[in-house]
Protein backbone atom coordinates (compact mmCIF):
# COMPACT_ATOMS: atom_id res chain seq x y z
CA UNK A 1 91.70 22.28 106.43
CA UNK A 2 88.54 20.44 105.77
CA UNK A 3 89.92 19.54 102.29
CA UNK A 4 92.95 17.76 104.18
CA UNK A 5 90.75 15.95 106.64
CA UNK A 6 88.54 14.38 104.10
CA UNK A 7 91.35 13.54 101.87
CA UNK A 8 93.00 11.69 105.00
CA UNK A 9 89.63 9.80 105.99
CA UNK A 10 89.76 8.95 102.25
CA UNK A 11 93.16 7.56 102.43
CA UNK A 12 91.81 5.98 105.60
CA UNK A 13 89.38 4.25 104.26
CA UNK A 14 91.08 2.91 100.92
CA UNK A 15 93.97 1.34 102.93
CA UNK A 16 91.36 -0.14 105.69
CA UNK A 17 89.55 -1.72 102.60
CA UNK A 18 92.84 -2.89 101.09
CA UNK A 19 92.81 -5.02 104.40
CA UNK A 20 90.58 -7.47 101.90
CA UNK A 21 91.90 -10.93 100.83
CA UNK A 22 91.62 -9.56 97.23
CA UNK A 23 94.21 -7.30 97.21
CA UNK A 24 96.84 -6.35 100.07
CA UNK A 25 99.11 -4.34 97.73
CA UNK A 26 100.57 -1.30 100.03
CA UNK A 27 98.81 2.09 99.75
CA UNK A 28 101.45 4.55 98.95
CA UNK A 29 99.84 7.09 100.18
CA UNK A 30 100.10 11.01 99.51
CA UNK A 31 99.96 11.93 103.32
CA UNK A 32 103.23 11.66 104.33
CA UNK A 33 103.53 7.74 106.93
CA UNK A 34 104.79 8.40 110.08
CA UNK A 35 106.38 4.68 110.02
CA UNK A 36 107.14 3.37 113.65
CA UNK A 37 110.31 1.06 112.89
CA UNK A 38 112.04 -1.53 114.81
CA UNK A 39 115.10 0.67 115.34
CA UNK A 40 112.86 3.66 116.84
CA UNK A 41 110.85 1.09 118.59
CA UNK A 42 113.56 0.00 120.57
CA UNK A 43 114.78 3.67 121.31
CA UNK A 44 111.49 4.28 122.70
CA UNK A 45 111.67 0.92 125.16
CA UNK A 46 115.75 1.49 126.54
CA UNK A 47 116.57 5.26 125.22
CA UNK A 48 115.88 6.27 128.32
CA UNK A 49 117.41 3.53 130.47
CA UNK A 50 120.69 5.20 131.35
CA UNK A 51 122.72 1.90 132.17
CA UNK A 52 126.34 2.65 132.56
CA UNK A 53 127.87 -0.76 132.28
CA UNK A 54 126.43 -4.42 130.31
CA UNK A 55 125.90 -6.28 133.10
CA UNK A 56 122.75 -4.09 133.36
CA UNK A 57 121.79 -4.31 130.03
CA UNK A 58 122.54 -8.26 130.48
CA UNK A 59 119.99 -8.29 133.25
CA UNK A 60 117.62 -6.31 131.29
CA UNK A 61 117.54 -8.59 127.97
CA UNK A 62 118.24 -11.99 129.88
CA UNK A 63 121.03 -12.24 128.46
CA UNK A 64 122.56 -15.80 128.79
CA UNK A 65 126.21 -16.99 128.57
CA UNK A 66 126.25 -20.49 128.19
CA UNK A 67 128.82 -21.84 125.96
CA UNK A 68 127.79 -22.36 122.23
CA UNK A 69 129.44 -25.06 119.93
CA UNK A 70 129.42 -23.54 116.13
CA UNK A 71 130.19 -25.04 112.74
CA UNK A 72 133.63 -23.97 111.94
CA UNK A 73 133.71 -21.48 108.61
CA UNK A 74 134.88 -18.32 107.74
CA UNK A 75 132.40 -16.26 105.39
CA UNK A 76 133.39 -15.73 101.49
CA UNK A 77 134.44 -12.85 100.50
CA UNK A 78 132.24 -11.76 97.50
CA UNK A 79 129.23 -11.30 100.92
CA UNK A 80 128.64 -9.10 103.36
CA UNK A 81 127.15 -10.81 106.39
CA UNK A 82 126.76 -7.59 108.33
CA UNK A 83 124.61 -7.46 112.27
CA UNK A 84 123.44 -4.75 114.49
CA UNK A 85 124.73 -5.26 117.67
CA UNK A 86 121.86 -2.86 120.07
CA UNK A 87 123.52 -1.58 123.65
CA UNK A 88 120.73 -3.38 124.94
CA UNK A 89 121.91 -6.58 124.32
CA UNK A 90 124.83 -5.78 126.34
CA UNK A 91 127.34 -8.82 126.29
CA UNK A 92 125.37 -11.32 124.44
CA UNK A 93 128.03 -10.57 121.57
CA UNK A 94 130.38 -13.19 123.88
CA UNK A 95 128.27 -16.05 122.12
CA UNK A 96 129.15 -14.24 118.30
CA UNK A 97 130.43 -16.14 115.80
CA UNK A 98 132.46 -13.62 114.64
CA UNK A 99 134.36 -15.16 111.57
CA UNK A 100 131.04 -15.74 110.00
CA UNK A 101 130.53 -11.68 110.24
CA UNK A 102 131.82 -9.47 107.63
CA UNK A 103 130.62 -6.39 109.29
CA UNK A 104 129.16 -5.18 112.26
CA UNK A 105 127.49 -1.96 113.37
CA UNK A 106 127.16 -0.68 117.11
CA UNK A 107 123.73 0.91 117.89
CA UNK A 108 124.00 4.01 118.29
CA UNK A 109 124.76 7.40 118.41
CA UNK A 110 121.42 8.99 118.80
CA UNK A 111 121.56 12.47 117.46
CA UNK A 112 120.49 15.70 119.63
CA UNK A 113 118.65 17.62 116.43
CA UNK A 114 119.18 20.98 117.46
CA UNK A 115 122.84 20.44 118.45
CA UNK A 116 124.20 17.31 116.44
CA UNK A 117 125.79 16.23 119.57
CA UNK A 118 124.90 12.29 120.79
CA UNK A 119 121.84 11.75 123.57
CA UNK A 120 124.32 8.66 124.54
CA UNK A 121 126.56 6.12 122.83
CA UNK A 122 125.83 3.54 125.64
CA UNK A 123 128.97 1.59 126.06
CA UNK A 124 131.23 2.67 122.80
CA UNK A 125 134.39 3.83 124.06
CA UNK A 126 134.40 0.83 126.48
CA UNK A 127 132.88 -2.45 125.09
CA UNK A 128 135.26 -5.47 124.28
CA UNK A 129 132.68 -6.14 121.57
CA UNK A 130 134.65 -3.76 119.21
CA UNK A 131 137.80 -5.44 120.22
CA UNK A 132 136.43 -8.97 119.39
CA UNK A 133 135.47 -8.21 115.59
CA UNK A 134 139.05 -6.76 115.32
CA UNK A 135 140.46 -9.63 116.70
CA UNK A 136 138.15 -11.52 114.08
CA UNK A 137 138.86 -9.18 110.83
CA UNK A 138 135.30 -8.36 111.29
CA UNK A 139 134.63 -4.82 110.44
CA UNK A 140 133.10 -2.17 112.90
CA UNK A 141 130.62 0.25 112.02
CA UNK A 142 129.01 3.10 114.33
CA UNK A 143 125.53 3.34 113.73
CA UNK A 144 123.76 7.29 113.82
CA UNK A 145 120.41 7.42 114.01
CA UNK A 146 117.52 10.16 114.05
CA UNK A 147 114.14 9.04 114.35
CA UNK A 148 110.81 10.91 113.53
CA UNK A 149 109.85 13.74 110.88
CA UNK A 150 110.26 16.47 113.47
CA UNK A 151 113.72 15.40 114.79
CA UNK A 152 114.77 15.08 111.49
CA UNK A 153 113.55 18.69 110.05
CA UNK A 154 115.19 20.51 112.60
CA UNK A 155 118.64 18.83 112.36
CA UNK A 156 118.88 18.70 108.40
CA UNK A 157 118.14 22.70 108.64
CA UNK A 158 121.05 22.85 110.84
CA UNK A 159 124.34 23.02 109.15
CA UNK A 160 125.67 24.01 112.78
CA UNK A 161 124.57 20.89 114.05
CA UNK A 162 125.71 18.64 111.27
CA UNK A 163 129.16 19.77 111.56
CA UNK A 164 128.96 19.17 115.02
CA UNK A 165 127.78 15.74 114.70
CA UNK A 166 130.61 15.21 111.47
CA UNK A 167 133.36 16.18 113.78
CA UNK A 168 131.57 14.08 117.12
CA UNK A 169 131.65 11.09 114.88
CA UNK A 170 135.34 11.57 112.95
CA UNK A 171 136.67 11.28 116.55
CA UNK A 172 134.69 8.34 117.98
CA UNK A 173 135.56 6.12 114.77
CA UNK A 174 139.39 6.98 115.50
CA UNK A 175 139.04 6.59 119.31
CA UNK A 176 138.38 2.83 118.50
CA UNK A 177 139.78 2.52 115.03
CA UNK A 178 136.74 1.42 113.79
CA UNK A 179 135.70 1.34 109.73
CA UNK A 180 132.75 3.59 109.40
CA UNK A 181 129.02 5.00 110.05
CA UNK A 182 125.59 3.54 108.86
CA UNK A 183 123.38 6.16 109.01
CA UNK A 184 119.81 5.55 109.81
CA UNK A 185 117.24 8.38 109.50
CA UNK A 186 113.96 7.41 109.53
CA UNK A 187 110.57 9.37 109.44
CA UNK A 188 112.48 12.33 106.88
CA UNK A 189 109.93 14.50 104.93
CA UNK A 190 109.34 14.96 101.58
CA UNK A 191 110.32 18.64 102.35
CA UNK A 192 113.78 17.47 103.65
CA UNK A 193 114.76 15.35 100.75
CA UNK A 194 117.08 17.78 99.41
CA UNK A 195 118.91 18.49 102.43
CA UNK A 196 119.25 14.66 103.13
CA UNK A 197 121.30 14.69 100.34
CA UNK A 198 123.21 17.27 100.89
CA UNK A 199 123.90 15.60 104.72
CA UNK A 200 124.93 12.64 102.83
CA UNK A 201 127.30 13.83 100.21
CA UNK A 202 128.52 16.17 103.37
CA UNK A 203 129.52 13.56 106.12
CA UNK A 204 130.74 11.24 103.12
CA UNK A 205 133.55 13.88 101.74
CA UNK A 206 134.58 15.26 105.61
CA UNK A 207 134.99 11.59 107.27
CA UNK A 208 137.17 10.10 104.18
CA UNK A 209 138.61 13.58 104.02
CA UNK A 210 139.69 12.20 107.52
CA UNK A 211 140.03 8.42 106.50
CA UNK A 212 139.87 7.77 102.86
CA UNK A 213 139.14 3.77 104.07
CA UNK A 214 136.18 4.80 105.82
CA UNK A 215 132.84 3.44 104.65
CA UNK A 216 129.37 5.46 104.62
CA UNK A 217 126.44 2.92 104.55
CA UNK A 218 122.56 3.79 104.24
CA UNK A 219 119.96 2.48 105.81
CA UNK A 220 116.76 2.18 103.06
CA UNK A 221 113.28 1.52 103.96
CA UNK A 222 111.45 -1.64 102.97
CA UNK A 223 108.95 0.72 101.05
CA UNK A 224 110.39 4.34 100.52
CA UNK A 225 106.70 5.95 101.28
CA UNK A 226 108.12 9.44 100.63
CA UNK A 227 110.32 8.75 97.90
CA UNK A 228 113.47 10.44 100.20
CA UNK A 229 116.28 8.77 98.05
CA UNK A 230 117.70 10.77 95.59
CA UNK A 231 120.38 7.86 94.54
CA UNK A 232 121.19 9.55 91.38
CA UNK A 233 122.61 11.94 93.42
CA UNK A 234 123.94 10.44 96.73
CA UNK A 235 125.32 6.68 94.96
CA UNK A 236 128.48 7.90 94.53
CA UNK A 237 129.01 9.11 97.76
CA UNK A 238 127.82 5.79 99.13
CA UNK A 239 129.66 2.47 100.17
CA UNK A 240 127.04 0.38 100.44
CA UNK A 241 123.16 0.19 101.60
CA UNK A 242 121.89 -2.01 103.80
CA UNK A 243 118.14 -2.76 102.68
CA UNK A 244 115.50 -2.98 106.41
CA UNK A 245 113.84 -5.91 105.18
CA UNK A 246 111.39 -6.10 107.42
CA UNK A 247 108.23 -5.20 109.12
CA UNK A 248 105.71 -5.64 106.28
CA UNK A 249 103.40 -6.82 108.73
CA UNK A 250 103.92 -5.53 112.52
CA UNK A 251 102.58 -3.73 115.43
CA UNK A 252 100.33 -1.18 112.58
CA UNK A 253 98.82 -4.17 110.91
CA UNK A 254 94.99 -4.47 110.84
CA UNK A 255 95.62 -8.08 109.40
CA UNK A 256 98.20 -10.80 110.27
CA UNK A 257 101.09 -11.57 108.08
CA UNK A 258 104.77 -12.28 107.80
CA UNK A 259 107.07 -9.96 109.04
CA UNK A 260 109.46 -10.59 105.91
CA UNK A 261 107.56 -11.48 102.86
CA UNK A 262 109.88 -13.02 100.01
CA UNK A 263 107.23 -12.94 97.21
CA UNK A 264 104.28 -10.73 96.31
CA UNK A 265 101.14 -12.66 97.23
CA UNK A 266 97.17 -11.98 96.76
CA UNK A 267 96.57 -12.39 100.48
CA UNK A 268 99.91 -10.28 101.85
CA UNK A 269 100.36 -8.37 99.26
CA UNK A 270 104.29 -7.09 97.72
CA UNK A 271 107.11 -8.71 99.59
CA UNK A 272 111.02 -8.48 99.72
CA UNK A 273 111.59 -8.99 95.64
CA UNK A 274 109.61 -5.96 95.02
CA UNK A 275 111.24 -3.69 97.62
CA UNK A 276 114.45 -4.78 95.87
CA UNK A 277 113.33 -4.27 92.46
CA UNK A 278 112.19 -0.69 93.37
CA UNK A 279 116.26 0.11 94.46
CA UNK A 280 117.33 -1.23 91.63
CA UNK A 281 115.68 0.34 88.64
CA UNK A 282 116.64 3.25 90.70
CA UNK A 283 120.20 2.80 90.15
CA UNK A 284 121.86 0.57 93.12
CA UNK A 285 123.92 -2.51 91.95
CA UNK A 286 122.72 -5.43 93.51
CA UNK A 287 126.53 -5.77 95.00
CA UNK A 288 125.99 -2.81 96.41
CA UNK A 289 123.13 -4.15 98.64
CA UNK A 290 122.69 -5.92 102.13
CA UNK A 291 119.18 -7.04 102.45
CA UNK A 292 118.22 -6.90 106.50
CA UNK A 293 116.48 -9.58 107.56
CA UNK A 294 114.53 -10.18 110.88
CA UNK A 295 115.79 -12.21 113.85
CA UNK A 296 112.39 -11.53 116.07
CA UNK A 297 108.75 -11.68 115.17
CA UNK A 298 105.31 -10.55 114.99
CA UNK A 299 102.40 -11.69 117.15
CA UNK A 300 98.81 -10.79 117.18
CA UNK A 301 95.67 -12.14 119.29
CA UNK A 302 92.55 -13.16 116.48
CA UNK A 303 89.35 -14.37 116.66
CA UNK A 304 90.27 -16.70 113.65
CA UNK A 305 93.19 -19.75 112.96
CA UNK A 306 93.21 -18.41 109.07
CA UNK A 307 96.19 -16.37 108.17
CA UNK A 308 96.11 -13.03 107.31
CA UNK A 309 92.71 -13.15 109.68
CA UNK A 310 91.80 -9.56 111.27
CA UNK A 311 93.39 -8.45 114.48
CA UNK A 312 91.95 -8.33 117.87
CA UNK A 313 95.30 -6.50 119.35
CA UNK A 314 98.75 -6.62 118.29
CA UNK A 315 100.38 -8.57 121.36
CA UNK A 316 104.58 -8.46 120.79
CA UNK A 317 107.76 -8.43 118.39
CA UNK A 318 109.43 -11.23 119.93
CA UNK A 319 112.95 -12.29 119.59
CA UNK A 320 114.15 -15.32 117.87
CA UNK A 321 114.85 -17.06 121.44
CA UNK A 322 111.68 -16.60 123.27
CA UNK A 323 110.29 -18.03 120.08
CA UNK A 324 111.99 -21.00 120.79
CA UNK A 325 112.05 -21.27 125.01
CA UNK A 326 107.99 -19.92 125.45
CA UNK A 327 106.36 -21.85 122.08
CA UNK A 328 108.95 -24.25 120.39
CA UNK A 329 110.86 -26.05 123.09
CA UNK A 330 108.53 -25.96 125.78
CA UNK A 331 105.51 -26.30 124.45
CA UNK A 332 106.11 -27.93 121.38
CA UNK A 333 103.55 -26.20 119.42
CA UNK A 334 104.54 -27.08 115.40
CA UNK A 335 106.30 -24.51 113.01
CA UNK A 336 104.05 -23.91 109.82
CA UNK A 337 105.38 -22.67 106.73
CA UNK A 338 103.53 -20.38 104.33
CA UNK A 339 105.32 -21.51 100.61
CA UNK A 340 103.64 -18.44 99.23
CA UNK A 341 105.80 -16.20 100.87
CA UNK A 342 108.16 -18.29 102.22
CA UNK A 343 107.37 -17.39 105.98
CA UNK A 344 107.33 -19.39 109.25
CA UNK A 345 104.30 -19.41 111.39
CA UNK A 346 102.94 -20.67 114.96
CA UNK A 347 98.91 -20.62 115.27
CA UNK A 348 98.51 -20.74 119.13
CA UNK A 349 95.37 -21.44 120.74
CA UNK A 350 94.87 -18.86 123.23
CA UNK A 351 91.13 -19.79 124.88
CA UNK A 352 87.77 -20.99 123.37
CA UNK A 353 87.39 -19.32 119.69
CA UNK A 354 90.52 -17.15 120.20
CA UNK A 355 94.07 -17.50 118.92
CA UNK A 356 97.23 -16.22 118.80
CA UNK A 357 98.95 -15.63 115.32
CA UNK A 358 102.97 -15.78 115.37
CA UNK A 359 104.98 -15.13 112.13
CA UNK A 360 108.90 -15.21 112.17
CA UNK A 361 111.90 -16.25 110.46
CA UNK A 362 113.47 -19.51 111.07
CA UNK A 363 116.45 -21.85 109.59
CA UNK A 364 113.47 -22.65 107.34
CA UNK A 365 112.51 -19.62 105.86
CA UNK A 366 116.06 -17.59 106.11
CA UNK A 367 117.69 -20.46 103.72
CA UNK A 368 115.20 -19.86 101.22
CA UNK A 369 116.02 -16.07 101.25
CA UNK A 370 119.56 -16.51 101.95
CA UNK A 371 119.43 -19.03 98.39
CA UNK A 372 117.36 -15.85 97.07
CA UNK A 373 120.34 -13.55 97.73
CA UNK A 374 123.34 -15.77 96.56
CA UNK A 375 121.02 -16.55 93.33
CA UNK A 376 120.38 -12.61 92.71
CA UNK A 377 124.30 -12.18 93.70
CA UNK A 378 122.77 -9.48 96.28
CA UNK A 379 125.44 -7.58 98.19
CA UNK A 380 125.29 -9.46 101.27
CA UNK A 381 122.41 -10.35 104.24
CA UNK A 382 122.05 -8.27 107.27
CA UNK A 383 120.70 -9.10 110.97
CA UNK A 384 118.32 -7.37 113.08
CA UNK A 385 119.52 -7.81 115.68
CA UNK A 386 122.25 -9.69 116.87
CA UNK A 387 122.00 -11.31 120.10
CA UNK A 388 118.02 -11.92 119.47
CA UNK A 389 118.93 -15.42 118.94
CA UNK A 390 121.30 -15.87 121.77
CA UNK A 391 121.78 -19.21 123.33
CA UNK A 392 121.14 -20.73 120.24
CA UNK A 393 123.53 -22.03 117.22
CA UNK A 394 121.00 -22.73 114.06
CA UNK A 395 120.96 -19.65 112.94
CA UNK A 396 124.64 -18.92 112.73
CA UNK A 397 125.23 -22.45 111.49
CA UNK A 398 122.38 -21.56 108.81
CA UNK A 399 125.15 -18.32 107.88
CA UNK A 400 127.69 -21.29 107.44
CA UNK A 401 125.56 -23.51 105.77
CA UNK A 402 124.99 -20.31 103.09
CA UNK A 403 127.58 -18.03 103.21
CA UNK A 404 131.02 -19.33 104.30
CA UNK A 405 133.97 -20.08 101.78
CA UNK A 406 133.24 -23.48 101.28
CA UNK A 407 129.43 -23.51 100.91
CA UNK A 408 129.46 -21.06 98.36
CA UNK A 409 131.74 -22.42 96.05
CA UNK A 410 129.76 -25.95 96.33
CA UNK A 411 126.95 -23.75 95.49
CA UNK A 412 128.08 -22.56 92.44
CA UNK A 413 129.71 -25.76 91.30
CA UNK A 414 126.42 -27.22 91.64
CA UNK A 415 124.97 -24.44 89.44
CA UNK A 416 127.11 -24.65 87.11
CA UNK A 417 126.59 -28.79 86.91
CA UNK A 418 122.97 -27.95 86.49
């Protein structure tokens, strides 16, 4: 026991001193990470909220409906512009602009591990959401998620309980015709690996036993800490992955940083190229691939203006629209950029020798990664979440501007010229 103790302060301590400008390269540690994510943050906030309609959820999320003037596009169809709508973001999906949405995922069915059976699916069977992306040809995904290392132990030893949850989710999809799952499991253990697999190859074969036109996407980690992939093995039993691009920098950090690093950089360390480098020496075609991106971001309190300074306290993961109402709009404080990593960022003068550090994405810093994707021809861009940006229209005009029919072929004719 000692011998694990002092090889954990050890690990401790090298990752506290990696917190130097020097070098910022993640740790990948031999303890297994016990990674708090955005989607298991949010369960932990409104999982237990048991609103039965989304005028409460509305309330909850200040939700606004004011009416929303778009550019006019429909997105091309070599991309995959694919969103997570959250229950808690009840109707903000009236302001969508659904014809710039290939794909969209409901979130979620949140898995009882012992049983298999969902803790709730919010408002599936009911919301007009799902009838809106039909309406749209956008496609509908359910989302199933289990969160944490224990959770996920007990229901991968459980073949009880996956069939349970197999046969739960075969009849939700055809109760509202939708197109398929995206399974997100975070927090598995390098003792579960093998049984992840299995899960996977498992609820792939049984729902297109079902469905044959049903799709089974993946949810991968920015940095796979365990190594829990086995794509050799699962790939072929996989539609497509979406990639969480995000929190390299969050709640956990000691330092401040972007939440969405494109490059690797001395001061932050390896960014969004090298978390898609590591999936694809491991065997995913880039088509293959929707790279989540951020719509909220990360805010610390620090004695210090200079980025990447130490952390007093980790303050809030924002969404894109309080962003823009508290800091932007109202108090006009100035967007800077960071070209190293291609990152928005607010310094905010909090009292005498104390700050507030703010990084995000903006129309800014998505183009460049959006240009990134289409360059790399990358499967397609995700959003977490929809709705964190509602009652404003740059950021789906930014999807046009990128991804619609028209763009895109300028885009390459312009390659092409060059």
């Amino acid at each position: 026991m000692r011998v694990l103790l002092s090889s954990i302060v050890l690990l401790f301590l090298l990752y506290s001193c990696s917190g130097d400008k020097k070098d910022k390269t993640p740790l990948i540690e031999s303890v297994e990470k016990e990674f708090i994510s955005q989607g298991y943050l949010h369960e932990k906030t409104f999982g237990n909220l048991n609103y039965t309609d989304e005028k409460q959820w509305d309330s909850v999320s200040n939700i606004s409906h004011k009416q929303i003037i778009y550019k006019k596009g429909k997105v091309h169809s070599d991309y995959r512009t694919f969103g997570w709508h959250l229950y808690s973001n009840g109707s903000s999906y009236k302001n969508y602009n659904f014809s710039m949405l290939w794909g969209l995922s409901y979130f979620s069915y949140t898995i009882q591990p012992k049983t298999g059976n969902y803790k709730s699916i919010h408002q599936w069977k009911t919301t007009s959401l799902i009838d809106s992306c039909q309406v749209n040809d956008c496609k509908v995904f359910l989302t199933v998620s289990n969160f944490g290392s224990k959770n996920n132990s007990i229901f991968l030893q459980n073949t009880k309980a996956q069939n349970t949850l197999i046969d739960s989710l075969s009849s939700l999809l055809a109760y509202r015709n939708a197109d398929g799952v995206n399974i997100d499991f975070e927090g598995v253990s390098k003792k579960n690996k093998e049984s992840f697999s299995t899960f996977i190859i498992q609820i792939s074969k049984k729902l297109k036993q079902d469905n044959p036109n049903y799709m089974i996407s993946l949810c991968l980690y920015a940095i796979d800490w365990n190594n829990i992939f086995n794509i050799d093995t699962i790939n072929p039993y996989v539609d497509f992955y979406t990639l969480m691009g995000y929190d390299y920098y969050g709640s956990f950090s000691s330092s401040t940083g972007p939440v969405t690093p494109l490059k690797n950089s001395e001061i932050f360390g390896n960014g969004l190229e090298n978390s898609m480098s590591y999936y694809l020496n491991k065997g995913i075609h880039p088509k293959k691939l929707i790279v989540g991106l951020p719509y909220y971001g990360a805010e610390w309190y620090t004695k210090s203006q200079e980025i990447g300074a130490n952390v007093k306290e980790f303050k809030s993961h924002p969404p894109y629209r309080s962003i823009r109402e508290k800091y932007i709009d109202s108090l006009k404080i100035p967007i800077q950029f960071d070209k190293q990593t291609n990152s928005s960022f607010l310094i905010i003068e909090d009292s005498v020798n104390n700050y507030r550090q703010l990084f995000f994405e903006d129309k800014k810093s998505l183009s460049v990664k959006y240009d990134w994707i289409i360059k790399n021809k990358i499967g397609g861009v995700g959003i977490w979440a929809l709705g964190y940006d509602n009652g404003y229209a740059d950021l789906w005009d930014l999807l046009n501007e990128k991804f619609s029919q028209e763009k895109i072929e300028t885009f390459y004719n312009n390659l092409d010229e060059k």
